[in-house]
PDB file of N, CA and C in Angstrom:
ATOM      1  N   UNK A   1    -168.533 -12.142  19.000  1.00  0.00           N
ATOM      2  CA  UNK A   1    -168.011 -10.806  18.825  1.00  0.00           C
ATOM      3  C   UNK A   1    -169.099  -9.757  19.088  1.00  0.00           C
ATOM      4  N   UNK A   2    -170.365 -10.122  18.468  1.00  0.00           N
ATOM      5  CA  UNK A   2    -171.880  -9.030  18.422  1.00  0.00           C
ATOM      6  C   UNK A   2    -171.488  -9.017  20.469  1.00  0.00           C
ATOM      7  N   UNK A   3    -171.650  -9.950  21.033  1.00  0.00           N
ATOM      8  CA  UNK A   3    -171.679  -9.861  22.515  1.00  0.00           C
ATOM      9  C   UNK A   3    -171.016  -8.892  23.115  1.00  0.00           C
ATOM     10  N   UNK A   4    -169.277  -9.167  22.967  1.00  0.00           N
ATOM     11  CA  UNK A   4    -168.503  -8.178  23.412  1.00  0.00           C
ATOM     12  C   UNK A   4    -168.685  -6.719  23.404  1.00  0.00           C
ATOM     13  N   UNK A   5    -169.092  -6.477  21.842  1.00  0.00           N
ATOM     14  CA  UNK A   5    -169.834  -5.137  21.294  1.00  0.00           C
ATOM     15  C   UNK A   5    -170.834  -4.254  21.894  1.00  0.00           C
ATOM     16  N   UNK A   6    -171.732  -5.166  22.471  1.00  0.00           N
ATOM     17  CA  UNK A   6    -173.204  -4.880  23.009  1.00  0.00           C
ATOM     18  C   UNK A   6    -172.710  -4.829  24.443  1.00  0.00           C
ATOM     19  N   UNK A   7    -171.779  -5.002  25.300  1.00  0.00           N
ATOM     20  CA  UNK A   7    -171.224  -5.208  26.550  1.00  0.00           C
ATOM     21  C   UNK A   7    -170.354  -3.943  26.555  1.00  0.00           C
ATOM     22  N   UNK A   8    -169.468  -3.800  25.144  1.00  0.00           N
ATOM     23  CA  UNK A   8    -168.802  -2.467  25.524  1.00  0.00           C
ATOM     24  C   UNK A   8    -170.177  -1.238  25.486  1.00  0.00           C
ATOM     25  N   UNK A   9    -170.536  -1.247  24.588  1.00  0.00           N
ATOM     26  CA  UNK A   9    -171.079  -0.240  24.285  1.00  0.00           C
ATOM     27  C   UNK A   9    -172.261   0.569  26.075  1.00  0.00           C
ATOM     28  N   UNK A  10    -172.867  -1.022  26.776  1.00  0.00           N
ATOM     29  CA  UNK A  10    -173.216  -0.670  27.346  1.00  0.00           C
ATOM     30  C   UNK A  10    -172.900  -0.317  28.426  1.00  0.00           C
ATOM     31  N   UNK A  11    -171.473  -0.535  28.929  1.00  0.00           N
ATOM     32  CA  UNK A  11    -170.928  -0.228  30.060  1.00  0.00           C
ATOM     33  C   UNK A  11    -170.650   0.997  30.083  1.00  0.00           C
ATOM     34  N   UNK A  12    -169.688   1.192  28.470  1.00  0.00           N
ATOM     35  CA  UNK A  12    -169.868   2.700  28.378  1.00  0.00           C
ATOM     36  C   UNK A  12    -170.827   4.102  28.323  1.00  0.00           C
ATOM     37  N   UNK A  13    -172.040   3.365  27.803  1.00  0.00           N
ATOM     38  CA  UNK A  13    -173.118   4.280  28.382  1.00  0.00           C
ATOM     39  C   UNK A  13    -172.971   4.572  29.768  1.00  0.00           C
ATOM     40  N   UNK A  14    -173.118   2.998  30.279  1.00  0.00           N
ATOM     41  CA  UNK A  14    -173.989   3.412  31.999  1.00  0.00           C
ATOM     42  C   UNK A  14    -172.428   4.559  32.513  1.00  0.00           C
ATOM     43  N   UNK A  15    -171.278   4.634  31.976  1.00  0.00           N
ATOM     44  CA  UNK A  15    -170.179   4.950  32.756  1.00  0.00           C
ATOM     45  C   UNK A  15    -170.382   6.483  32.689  1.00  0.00           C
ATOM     46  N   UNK A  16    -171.428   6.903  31.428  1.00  0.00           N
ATOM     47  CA  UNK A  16    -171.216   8.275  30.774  1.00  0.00           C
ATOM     48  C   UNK A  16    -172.378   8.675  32.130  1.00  0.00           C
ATOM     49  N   UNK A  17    -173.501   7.950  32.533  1.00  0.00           N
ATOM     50  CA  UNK A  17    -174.595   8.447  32.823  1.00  0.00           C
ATOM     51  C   UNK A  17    -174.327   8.400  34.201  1.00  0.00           C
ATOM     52  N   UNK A  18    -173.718   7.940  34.632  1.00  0.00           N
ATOM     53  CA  UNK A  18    -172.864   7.835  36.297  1.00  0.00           C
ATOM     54  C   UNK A  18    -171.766   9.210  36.252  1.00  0.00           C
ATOM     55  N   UNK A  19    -171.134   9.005  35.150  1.00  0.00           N
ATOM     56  CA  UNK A  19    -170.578  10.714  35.271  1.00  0.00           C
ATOM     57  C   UNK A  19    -171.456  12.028  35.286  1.00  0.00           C
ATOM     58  N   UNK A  20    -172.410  11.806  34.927  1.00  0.00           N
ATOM     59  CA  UNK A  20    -173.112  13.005  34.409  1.00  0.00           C
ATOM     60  C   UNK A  20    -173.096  14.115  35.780  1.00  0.00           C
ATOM     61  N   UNK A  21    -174.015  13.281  36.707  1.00  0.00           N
ATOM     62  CA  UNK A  21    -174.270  14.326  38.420  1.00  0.00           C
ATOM     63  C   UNK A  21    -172.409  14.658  38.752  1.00  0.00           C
ATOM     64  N   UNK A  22    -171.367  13.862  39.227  1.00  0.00           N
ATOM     65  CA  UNK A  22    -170.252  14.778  39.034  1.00  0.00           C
ATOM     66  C   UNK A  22    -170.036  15.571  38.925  1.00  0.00           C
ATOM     67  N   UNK A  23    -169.983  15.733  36.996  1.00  0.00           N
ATOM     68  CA  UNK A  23    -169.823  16.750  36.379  1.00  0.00           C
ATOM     69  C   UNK A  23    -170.586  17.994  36.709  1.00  0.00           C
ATOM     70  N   UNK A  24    -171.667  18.352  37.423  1.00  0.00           N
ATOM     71  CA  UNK A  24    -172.828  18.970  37.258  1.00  0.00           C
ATOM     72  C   UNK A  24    -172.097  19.611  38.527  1.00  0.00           C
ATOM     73  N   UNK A  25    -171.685  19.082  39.819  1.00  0.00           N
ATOM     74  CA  UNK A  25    -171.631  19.492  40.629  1.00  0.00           C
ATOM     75  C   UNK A  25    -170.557  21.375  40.400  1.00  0.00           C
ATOM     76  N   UNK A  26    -169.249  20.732  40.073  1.00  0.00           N
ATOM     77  CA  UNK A  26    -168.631  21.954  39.472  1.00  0.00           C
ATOM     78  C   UNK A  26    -169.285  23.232  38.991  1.00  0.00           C
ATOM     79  N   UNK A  27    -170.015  23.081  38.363  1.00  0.00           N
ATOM     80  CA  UNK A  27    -170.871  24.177  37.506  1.00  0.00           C
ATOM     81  C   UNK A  27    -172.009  24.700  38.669  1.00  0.00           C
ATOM     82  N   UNK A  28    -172.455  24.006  39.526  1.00  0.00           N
ATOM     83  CA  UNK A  28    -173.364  24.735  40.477  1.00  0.00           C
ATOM     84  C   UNK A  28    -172.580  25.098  41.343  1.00  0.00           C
ATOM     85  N   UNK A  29    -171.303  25.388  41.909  1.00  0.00           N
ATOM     86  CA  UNK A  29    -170.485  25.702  42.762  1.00  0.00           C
ATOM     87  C   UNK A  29    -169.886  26.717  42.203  1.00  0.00           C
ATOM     88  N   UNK A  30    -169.306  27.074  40.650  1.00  0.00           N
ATOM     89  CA  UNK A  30    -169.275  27.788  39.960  1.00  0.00           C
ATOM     90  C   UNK A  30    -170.468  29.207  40.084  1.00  0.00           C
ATOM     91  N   UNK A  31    -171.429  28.845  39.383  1.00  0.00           N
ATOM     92  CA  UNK A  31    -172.560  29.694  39.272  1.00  0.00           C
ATOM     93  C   UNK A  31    -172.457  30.005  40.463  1.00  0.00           C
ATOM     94  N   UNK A  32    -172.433  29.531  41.629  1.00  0.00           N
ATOM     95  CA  UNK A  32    -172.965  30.420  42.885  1.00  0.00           C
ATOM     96  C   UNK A  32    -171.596  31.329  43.291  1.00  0.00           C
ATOM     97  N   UNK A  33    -170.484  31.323  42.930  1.00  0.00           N
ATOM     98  CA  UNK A  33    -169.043  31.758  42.721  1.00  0.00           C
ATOM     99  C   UNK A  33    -169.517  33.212  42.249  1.00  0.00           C
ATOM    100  N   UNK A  34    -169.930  33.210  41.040  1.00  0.00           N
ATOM    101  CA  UNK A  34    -170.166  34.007  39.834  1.00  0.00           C
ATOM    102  C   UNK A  34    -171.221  35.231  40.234  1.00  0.00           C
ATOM    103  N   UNK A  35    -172.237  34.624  40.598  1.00  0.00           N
ATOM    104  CA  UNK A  35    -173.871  35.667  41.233  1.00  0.00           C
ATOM    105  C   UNK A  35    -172.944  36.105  42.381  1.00  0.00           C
ATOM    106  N   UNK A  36    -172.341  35.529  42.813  1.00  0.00           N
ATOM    107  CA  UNK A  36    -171.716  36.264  44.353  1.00  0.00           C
ATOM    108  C   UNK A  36    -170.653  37.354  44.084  1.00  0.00           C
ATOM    109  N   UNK A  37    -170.268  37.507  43.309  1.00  0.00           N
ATOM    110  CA  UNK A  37    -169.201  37.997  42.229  1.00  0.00           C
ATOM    111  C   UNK A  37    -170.085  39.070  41.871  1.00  0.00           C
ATOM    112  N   UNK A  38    -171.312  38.930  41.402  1.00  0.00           N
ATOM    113  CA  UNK A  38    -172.218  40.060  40.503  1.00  0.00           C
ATOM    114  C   UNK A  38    -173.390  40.691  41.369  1.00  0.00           C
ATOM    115  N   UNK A  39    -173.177  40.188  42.765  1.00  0.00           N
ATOM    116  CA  UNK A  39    -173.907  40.604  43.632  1.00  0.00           C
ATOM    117  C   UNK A  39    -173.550  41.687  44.191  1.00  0.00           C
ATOM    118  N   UNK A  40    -172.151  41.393  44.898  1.00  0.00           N
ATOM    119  CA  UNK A  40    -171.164  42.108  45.198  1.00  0.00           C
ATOM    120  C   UNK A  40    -170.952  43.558  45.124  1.00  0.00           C
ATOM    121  N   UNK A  41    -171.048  43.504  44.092  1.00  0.00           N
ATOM    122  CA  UNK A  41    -170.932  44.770  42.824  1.00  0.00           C
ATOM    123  C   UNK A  41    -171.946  45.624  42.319  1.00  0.00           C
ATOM    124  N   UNK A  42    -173.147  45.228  43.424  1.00  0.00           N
ATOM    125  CA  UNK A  42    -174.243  45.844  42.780  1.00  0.00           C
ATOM    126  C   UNK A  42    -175.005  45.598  41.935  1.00  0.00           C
ATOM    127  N   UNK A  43    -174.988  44.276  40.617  1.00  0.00           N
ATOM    128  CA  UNK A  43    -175.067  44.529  39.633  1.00  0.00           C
ATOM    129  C   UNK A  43    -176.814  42.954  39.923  1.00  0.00           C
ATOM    130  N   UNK A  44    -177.573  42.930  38.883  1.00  0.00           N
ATOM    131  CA  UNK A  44    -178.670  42.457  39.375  1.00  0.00           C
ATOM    132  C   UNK A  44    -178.553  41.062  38.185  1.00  0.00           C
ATOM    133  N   UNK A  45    -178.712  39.733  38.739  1.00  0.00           N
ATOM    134  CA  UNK A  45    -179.190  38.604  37.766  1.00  0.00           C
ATOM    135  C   UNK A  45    -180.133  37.932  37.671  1.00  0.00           C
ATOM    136  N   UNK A  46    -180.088  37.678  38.905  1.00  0.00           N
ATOM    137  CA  UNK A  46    -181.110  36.617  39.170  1.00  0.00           C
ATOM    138  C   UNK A  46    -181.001  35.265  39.312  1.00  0.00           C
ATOM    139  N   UNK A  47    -180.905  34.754  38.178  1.00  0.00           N
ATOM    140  CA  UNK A  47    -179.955  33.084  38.170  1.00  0.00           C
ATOM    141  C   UNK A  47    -179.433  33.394  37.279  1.00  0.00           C
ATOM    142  N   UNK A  48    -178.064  32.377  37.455  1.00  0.00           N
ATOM    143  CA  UNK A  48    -177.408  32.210  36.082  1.00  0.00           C
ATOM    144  C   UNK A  48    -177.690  31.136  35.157  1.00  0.00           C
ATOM    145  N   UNK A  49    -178.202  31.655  33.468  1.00  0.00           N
ATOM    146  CA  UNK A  49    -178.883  30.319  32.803  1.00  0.00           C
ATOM    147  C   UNK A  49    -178.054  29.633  31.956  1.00  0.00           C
ATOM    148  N   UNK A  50    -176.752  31.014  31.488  1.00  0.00           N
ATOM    149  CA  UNK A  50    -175.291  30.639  30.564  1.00  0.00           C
ATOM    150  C   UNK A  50    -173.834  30.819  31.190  1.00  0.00           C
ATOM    151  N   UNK A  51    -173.328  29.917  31.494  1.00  0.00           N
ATOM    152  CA  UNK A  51    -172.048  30.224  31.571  1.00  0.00           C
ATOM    153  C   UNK A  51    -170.847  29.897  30.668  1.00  0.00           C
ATOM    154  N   UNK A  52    -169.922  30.529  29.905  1.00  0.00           N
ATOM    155  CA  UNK A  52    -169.281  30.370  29.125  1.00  0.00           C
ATOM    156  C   UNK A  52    -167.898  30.603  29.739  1.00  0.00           C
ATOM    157  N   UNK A  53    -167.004  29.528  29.760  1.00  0.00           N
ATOM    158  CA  UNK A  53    -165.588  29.876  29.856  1.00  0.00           C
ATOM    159  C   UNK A  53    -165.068  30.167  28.452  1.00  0.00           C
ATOM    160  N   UNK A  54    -164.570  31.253  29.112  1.00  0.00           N
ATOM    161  CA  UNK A  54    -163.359  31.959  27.907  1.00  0.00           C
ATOM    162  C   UNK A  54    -161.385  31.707  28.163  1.00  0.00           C
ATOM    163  N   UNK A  55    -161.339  31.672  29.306  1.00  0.00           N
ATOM    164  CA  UNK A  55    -159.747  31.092  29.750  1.00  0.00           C
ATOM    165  C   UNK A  55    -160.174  30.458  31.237  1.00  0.00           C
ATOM    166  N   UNK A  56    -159.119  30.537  31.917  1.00  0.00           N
ATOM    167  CA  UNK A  56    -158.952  30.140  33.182  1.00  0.00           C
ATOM    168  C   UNK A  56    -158.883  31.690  33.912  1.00  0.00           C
ATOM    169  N   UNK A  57    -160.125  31.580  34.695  1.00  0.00           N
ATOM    170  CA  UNK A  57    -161.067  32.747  35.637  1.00  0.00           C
ATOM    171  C   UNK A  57    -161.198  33.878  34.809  1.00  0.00           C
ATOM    172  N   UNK A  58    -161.858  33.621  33.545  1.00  0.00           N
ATOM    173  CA  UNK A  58    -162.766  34.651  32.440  1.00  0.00           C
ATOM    174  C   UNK A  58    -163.514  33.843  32.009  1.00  0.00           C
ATOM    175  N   UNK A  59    -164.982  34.242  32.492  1.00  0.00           N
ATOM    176  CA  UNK A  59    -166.511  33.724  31.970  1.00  0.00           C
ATOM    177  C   UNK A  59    -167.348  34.586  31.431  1.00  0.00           C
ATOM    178  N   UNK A  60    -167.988  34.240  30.272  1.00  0.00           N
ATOM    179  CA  UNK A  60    -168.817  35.026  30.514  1.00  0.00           C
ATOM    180  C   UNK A  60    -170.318  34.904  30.520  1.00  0.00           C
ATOM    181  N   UNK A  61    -171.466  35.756  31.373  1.00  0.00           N
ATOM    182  CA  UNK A  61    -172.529  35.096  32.380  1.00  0.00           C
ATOM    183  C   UNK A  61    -173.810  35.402  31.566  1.00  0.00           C
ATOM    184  N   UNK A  62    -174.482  34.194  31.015  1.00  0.00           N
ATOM    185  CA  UNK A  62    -175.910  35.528  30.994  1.00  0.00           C
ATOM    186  C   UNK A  62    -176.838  34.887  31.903  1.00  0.00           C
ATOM    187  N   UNK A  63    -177.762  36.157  32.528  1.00  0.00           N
ATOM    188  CA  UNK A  63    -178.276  36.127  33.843  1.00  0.00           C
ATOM    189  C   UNK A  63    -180.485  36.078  33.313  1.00  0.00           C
ATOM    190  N   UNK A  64    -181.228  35.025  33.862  1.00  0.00           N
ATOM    191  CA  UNK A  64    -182.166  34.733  33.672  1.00  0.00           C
ATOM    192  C   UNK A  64    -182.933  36.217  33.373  1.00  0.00           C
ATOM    193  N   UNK A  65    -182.247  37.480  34.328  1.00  0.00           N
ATOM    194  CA  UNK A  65    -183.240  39.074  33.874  1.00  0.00           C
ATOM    195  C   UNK A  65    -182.552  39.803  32.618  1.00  0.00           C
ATOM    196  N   UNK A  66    -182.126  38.833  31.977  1.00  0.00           N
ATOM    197  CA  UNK A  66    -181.192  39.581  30.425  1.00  0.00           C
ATOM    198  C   UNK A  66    -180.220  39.894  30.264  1.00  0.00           C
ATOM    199  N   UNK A  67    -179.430  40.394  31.632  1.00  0.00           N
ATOM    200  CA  UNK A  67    -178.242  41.022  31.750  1.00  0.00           C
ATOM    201  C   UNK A  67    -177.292  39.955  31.127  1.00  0.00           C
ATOM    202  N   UNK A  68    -176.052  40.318  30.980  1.00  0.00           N
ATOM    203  CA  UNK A  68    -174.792  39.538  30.659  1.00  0.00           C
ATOM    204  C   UNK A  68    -173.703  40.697  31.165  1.00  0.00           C
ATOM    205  N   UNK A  69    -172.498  39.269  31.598  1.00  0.00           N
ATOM    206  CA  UNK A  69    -171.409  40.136  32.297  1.00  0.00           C
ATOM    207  C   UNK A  69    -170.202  39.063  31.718  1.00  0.00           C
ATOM    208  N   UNK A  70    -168.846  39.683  31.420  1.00  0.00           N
ATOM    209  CA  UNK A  70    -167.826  39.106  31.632  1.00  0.00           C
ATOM    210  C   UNK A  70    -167.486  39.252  32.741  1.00  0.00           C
ATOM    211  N   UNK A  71    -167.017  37.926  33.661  1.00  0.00           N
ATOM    212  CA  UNK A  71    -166.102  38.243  35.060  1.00  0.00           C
ATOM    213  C   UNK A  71    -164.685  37.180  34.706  1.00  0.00           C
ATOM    214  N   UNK A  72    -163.918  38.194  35.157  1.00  0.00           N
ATOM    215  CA  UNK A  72    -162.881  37.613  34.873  1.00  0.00           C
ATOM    216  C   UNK A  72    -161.538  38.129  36.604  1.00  0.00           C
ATOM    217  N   UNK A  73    -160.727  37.795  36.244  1.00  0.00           N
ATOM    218  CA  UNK A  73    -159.633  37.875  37.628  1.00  0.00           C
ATOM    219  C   UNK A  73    -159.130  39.471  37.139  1.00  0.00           C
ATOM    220  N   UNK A  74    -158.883  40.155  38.394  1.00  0.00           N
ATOM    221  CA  UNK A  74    -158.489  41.299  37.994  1.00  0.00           C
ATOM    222  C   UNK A  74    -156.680  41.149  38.594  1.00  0.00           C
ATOM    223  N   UNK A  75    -156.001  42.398  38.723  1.00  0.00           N
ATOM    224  CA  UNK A  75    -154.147  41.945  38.635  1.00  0.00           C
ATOM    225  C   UNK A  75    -154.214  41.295  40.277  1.00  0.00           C
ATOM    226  N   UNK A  76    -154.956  41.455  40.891  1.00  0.00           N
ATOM    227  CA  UNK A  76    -154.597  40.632  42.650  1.00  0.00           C
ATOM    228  C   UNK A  76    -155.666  39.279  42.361  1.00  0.00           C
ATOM    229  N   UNK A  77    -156.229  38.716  41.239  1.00  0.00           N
ATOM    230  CA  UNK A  77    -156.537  37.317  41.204  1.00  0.00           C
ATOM    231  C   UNK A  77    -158.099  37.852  41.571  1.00  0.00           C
ATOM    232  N   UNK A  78    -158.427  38.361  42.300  1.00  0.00           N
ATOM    233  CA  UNK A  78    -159.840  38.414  42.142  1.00  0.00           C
ATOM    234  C   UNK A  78    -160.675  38.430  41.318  1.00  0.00           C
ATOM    235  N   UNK A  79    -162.029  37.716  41.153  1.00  0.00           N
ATOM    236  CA  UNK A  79    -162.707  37.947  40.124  1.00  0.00           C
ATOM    237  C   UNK A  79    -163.775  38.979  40.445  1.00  0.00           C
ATOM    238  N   UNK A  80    -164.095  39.850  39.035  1.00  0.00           N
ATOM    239  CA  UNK A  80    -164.647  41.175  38.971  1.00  0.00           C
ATOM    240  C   UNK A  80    -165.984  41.180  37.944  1.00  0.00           C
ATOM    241  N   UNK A  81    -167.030  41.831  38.223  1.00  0.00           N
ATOM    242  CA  UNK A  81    -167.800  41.083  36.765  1.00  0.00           C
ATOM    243  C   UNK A  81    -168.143  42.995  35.996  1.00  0.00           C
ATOM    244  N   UNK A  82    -167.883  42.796  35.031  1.00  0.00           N
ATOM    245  CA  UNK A  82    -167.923  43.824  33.880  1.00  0.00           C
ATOM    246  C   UNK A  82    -169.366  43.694  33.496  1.00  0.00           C
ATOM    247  N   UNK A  83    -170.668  44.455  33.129  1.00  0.00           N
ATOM    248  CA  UNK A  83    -171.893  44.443  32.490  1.00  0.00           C
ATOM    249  C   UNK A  83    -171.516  44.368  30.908  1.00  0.00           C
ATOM    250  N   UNK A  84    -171.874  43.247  30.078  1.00  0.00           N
ATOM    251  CA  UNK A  84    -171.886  43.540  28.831  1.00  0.00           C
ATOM    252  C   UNK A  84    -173.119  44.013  28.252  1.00  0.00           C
ATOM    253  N   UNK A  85    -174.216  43.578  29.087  1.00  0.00           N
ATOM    254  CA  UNK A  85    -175.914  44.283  28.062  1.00  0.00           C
ATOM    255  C   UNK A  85    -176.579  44.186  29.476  1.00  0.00           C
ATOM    256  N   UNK A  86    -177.403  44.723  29.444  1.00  0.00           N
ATOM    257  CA  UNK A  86    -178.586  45.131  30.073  1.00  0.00           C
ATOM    258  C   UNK A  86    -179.620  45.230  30.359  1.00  0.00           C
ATOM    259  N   UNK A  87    -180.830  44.755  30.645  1.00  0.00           N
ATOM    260  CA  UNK A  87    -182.087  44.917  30.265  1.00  0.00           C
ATOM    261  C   UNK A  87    -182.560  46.301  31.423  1.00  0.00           C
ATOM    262  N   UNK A  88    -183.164  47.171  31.240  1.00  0.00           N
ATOM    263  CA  UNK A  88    -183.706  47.971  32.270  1.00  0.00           C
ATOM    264  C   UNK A  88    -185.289  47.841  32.432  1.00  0.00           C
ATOM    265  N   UNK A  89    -185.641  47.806  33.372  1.00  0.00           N
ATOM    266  CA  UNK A  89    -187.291  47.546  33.630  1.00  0.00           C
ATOM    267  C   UNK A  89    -187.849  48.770  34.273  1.00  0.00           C
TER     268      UNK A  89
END
């Protein structure tokens, strides 16, 4: 029984750690979605270091120079990014 145990457990690791790059991919295809979104607009980040989903196409961003933005879809589906804080230099 200890065998079976030690066999699940490890398959299920290796299965988690084989998902991991996947998962990752989304979120860097995302982020570059998002800066392009906040570029757009004038507005300055730099990289993105937080991204937070709030629904389906409302995030909200904080950007490696301090800033933070909600972007979310405006009424024609586009996404728009709003400044929530600021840093000024």
């Amino acid at each position: 029984m200890r065998i079976y145990l030690t066999a699940a457990v490890t398959v299920m690791f290796k299965l988690g750690v084989s998902a991991e790059p996947a998962l990752a991919a989304p979120d860097a295809d995302l982020s570059k979605e998002l800066l392009s979104v906040i570029a757009s607009q004038a507005f300055t980040c730099g990289k993105i270091v937080k991204i937070d989903t709030q629904a389906d196409r409302d995030y909200l961003v904080e950007c490696q120079n301090g800033n933070s933005y909600e972007v979310n879809a405006d009424t024609q589906g586009e996404l728009v990014a709003h400044p929530l804080g600021h840093k000024f230099h």
